[in-house]
C-alpha atoms as a PDB file:
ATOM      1  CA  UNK A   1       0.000   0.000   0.000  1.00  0.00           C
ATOM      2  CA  UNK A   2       2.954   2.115   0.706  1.00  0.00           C
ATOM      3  CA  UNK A   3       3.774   2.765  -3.410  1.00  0.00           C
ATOM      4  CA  UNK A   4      -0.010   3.155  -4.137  1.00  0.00           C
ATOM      5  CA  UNK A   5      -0.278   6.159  -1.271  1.00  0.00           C
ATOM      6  CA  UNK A   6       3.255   7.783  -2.909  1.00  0.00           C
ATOM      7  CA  UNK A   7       2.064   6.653  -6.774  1.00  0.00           C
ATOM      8  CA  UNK A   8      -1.603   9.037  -6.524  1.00  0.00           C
ATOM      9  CA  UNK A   9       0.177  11.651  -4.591  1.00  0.00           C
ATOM     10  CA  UNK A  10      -0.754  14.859  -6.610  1.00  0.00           C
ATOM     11  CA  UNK A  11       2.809  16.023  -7.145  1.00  0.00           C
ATOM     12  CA  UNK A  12       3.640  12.382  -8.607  1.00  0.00           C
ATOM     13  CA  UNK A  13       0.941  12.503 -10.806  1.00  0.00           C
ATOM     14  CA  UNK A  14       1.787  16.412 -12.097  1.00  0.00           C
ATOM     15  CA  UNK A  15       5.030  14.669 -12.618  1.00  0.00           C
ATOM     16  CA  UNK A  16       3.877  11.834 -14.715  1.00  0.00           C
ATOM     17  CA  UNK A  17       1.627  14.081 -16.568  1.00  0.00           C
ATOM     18  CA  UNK A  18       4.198  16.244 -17.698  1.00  0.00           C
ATOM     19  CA  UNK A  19       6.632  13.448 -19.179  1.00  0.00           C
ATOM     20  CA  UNK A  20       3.750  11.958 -21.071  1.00  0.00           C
ATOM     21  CA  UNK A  21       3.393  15.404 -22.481  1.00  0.00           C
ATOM     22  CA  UNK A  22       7.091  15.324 -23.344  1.00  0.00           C
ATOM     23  CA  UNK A  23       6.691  11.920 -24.772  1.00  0.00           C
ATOM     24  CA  UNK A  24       3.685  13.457 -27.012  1.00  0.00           C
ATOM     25  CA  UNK A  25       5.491  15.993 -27.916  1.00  0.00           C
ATOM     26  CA  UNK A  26       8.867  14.197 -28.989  1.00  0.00           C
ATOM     27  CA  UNK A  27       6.940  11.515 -30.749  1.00  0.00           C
ATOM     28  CA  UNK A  28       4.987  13.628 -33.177  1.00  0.00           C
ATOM     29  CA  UNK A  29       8.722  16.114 -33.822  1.00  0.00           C
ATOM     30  CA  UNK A  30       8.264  14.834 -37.198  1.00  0.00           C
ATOM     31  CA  UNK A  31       4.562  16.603 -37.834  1.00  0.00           C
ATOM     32  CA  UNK A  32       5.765  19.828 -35.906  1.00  0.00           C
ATOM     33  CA  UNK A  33       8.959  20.123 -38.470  1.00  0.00           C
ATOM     34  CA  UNK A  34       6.553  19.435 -41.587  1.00  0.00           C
ATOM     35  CA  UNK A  35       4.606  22.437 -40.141  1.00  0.00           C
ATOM     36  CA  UNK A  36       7.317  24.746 -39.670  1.00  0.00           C
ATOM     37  CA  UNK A  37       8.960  23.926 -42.829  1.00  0.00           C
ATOM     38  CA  UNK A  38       5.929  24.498 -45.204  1.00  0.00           C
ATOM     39  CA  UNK A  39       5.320  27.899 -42.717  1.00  0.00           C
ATOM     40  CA  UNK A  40       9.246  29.031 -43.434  1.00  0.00           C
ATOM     41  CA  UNK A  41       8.784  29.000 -46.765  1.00  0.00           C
ATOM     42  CA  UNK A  42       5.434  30.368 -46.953  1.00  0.00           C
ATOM     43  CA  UNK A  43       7.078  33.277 -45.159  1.00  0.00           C
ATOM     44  CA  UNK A  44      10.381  33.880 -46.458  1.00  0.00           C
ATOM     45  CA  UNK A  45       9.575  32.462 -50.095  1.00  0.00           C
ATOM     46  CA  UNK A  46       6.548  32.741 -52.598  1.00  0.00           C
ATOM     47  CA  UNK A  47       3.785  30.438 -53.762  1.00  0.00           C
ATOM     48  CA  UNK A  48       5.843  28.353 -56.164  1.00  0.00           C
ATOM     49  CA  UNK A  49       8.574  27.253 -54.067  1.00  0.00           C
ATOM     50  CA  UNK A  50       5.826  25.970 -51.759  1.00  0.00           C
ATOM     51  CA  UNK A  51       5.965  22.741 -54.223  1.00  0.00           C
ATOM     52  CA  UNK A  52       8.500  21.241 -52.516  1.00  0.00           C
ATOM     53  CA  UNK A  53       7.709  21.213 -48.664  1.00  0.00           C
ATOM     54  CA  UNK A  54       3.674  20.504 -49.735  1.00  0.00           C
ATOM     55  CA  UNK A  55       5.056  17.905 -51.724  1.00  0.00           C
ATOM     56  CA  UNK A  56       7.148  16.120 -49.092  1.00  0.00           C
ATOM     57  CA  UNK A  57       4.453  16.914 -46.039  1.00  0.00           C
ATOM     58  CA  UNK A  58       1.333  14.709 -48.313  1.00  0.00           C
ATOM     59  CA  UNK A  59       4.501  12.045 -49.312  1.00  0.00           C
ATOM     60  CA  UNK A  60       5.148  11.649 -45.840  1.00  0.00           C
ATOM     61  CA  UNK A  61       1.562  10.775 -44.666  1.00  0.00           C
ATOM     62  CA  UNK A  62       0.799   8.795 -46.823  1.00  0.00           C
ATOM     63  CA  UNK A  63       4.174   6.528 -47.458  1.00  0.00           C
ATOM     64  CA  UNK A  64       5.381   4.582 -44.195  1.00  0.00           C
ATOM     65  CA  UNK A  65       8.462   3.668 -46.935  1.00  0.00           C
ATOM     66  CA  UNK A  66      11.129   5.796 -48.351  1.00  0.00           C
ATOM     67  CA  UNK A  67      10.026   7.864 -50.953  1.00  0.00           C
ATOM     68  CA  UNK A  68      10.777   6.302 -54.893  1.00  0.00           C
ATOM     69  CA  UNK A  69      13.702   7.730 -57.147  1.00  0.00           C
ATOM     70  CA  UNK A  70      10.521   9.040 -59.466  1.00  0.00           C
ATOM     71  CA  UNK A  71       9.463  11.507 -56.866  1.00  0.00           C
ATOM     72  CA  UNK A  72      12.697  12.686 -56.144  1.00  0.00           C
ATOM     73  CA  UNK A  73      13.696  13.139 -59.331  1.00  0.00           C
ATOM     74  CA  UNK A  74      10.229  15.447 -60.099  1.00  0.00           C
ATOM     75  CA  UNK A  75      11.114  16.932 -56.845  1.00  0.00           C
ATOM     76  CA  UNK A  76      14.722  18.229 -58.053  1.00  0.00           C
END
C-alpha cells in the first residue's frame, strides 16, 4: 500500500503528466517540423517554391516507406 499512497500523490501525478506530455510531444517532432517547414517558406519564399515542402508533407503521410527515385527526381 505504501507505493499506491506515494504513486496518486498529486505532485507524482503532475510529474507523470508532464513526461507523457514530453513523450507526445517528442513523438509527433516529425509533424511539428513538416509544419514549420511548409510555414518558413510560406514566409520567407513565394507560392511556387511551396511545391516542394507541400510535396514532401502529403509524401510523408501517406508513405510509411522511403520515398521512390521518381518523386525525387520530379522533386529536383
Amino acid at each position: 500500500m505504501q507505493k499506491t499512497w506515494v504513486f496518486t500523490r498529486p505532485s507524482a501525478m503532475v510529474l507523470r503528466l508532464l513526461e507523457t506530455l514530453v513523450f507526445i510531444i517528442i513523438s509527433n517532432t516529425e509533424y511539428i517540423l513538416y509544419g514549420l517547414m511548409i510555414f518558413s517558406m510560406y514566409i520567407n519564399a513565394g507560392l511556387i517554391s511551396l511545391i516542394y515542402p507541400i510535396s514532401v508533407y502529403g509524401y510523408a503521410l501517406m508513405e510509411e516507406t522511403r520515398p521512390k527515385r521518381v518523386f525525387w527526381e520530379f522533386i529536383k
